[in-house]
Protein backbone atom coordinates (compact mmCIF):
# COMPACT_ATOMS: atom_id res chain seq x y z
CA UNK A 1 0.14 -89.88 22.86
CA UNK A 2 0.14 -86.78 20.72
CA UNK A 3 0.12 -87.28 17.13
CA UNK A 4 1.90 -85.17 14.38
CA UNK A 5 -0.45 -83.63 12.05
CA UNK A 6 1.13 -81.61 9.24
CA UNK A 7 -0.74 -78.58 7.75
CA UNK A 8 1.23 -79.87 3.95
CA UNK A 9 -1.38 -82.83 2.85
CA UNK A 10 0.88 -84.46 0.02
CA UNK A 11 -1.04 -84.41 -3.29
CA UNK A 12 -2.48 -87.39 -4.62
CA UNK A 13 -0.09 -89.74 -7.40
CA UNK A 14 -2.34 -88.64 -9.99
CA UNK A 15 -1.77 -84.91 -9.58
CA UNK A 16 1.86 -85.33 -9.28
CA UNK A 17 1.67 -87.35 -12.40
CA UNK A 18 -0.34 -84.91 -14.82
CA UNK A 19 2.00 -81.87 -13.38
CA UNK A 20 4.93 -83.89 -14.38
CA UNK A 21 4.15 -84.56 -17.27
CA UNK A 22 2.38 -81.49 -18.34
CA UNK A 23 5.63 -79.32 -17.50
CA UNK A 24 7.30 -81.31 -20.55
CA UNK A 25 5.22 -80.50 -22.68
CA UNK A 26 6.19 -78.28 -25.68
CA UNK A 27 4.31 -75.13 -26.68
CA UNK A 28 2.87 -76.54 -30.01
CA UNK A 29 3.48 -79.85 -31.90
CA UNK A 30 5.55 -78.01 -34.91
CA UNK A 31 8.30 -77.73 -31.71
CA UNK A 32 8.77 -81.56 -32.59
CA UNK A 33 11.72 -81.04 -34.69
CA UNK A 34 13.09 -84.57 -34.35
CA UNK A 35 14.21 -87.08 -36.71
CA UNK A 36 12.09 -89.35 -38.99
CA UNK A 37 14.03 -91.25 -40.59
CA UNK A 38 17.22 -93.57 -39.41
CA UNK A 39 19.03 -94.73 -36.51
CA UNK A 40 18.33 -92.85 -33.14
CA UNK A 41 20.44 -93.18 -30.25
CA UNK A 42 18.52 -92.32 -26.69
CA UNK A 43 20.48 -90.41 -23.69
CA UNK A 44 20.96 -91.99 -20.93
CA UNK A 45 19.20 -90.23 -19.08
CA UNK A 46 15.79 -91.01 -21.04
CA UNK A 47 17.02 -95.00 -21.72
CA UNK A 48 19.09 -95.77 -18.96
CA UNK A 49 18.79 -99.53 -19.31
CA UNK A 50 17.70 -101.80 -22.57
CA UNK A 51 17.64 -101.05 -25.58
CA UNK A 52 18.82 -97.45 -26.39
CA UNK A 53 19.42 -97.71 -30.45
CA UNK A 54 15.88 -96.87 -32.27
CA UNK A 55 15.81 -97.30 -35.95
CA UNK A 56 12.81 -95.12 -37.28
CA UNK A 57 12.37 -96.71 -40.32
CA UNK A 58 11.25 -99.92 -38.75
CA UNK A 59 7.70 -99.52 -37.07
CA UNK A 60 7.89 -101.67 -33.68
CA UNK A 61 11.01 -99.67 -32.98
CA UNK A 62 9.62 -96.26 -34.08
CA UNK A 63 6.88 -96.83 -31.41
CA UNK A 64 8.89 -98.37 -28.74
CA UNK A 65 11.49 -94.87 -29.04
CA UNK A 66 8.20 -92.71 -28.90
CA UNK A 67 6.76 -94.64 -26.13
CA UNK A 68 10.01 -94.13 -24.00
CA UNK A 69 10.36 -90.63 -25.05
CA UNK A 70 7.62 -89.60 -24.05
CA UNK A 71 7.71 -91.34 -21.01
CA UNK A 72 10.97 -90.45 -20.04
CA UNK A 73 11.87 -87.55 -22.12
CA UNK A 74 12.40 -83.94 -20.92
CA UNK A 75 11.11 -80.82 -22.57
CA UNK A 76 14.24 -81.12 -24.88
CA UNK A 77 14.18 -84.97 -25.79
CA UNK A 78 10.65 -84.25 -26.71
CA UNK A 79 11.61 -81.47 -29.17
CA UNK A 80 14.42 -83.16 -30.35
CA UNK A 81 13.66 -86.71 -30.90
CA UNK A 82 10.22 -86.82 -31.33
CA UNK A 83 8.93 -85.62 -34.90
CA UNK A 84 5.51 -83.73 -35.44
CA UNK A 85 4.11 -85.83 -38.03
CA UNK A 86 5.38 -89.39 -37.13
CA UNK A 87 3.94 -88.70 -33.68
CA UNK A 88 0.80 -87.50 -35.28
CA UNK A 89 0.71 -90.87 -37.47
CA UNK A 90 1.27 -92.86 -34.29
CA UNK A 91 -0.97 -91.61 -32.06
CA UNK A 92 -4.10 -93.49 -31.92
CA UNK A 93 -1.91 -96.79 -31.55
CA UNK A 94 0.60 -94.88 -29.08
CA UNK A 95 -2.26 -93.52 -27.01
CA UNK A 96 -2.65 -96.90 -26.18
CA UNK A 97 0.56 -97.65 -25.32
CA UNK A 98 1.01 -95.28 -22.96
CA UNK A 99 -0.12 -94.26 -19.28
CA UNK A 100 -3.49 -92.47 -19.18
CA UNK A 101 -1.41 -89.32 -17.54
CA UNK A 102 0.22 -89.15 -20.27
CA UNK A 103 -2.60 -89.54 -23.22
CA UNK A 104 -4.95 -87.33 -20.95
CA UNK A 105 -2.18 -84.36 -20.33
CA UNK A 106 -0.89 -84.48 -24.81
CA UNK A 107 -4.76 -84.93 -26.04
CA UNK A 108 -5.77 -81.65 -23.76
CA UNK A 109 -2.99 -79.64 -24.88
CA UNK A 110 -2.94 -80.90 -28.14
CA UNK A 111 -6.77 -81.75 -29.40
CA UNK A 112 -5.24 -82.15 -32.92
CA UNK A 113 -3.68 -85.21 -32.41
CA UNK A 114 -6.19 -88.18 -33.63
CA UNK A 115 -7.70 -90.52 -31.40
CA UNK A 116 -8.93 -93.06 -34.01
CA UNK A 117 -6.44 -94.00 -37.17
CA UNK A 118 -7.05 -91.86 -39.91
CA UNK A 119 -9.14 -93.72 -43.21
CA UNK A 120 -7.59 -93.56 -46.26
CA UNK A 121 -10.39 -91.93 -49.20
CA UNK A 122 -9.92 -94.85 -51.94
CA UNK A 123 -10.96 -98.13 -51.45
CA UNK A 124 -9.58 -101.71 -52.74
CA UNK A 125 -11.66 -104.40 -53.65
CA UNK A 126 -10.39 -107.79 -53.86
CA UNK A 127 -10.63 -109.37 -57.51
């Protein structure tokens, strides 16, 4: 019996992944023009089940809308719900959060963004 070869090998996951999610990407971080402060509401297109409701000003939530953003998002639901500094502030916790695609495809585009939580310059002592 004859088999079927086809001369179109189907790229690996990963590939498909990276390309993905590197064709979201915007041209620099100061394209983030989103909100940072207040009550979000997601498309449903980006949040199609769950929660959809993000309030900025409360951290768990903050990171949970970024998270599914930039999962989820498009070109223009990164621009316009994600903001430039808070995802700058987030990032060495959101890196973690989520898939290596996505950290690997944002930290080579975007080498600014901080892999390690920034230290403050004053220190406390306790009394």
């Amino acid at each position: 019996m004859a088999q079927l070869s086809s001369p179109l090998t189907p790229a690996p996951a990963a590939e498909v992944l990276r390309e993905r999610y590197t064709n979201r990407l915007p041209a620099s971080l100061g394209d983030l023009t989103g909100p940072s402060r207040g009550v979000v509401e997601l498309p449903l297109h980006v949040a199609w089940s769950g929660l959809r409701a993000y309030d900025l000003d409360r951290p768990r939530q903050r990171m949970s809308l970024y998270r599914t953003v930039l999962a989820e998002g498009q070109r223009d639901d990164l621009t316009t719900l994600l903001d430039r500094d808070l995802l700058t502030e987030q990032w060495p916790v959101l890196r973690t959060l989520v898939s290596r695609h996505i950290r690997q495809v944002w930290e080579e585009r975007f080498p600014q963004l901080p892999a390690r939580p920034r230290t403050t310059s004053t220190s406390t002592s306790a009394a």
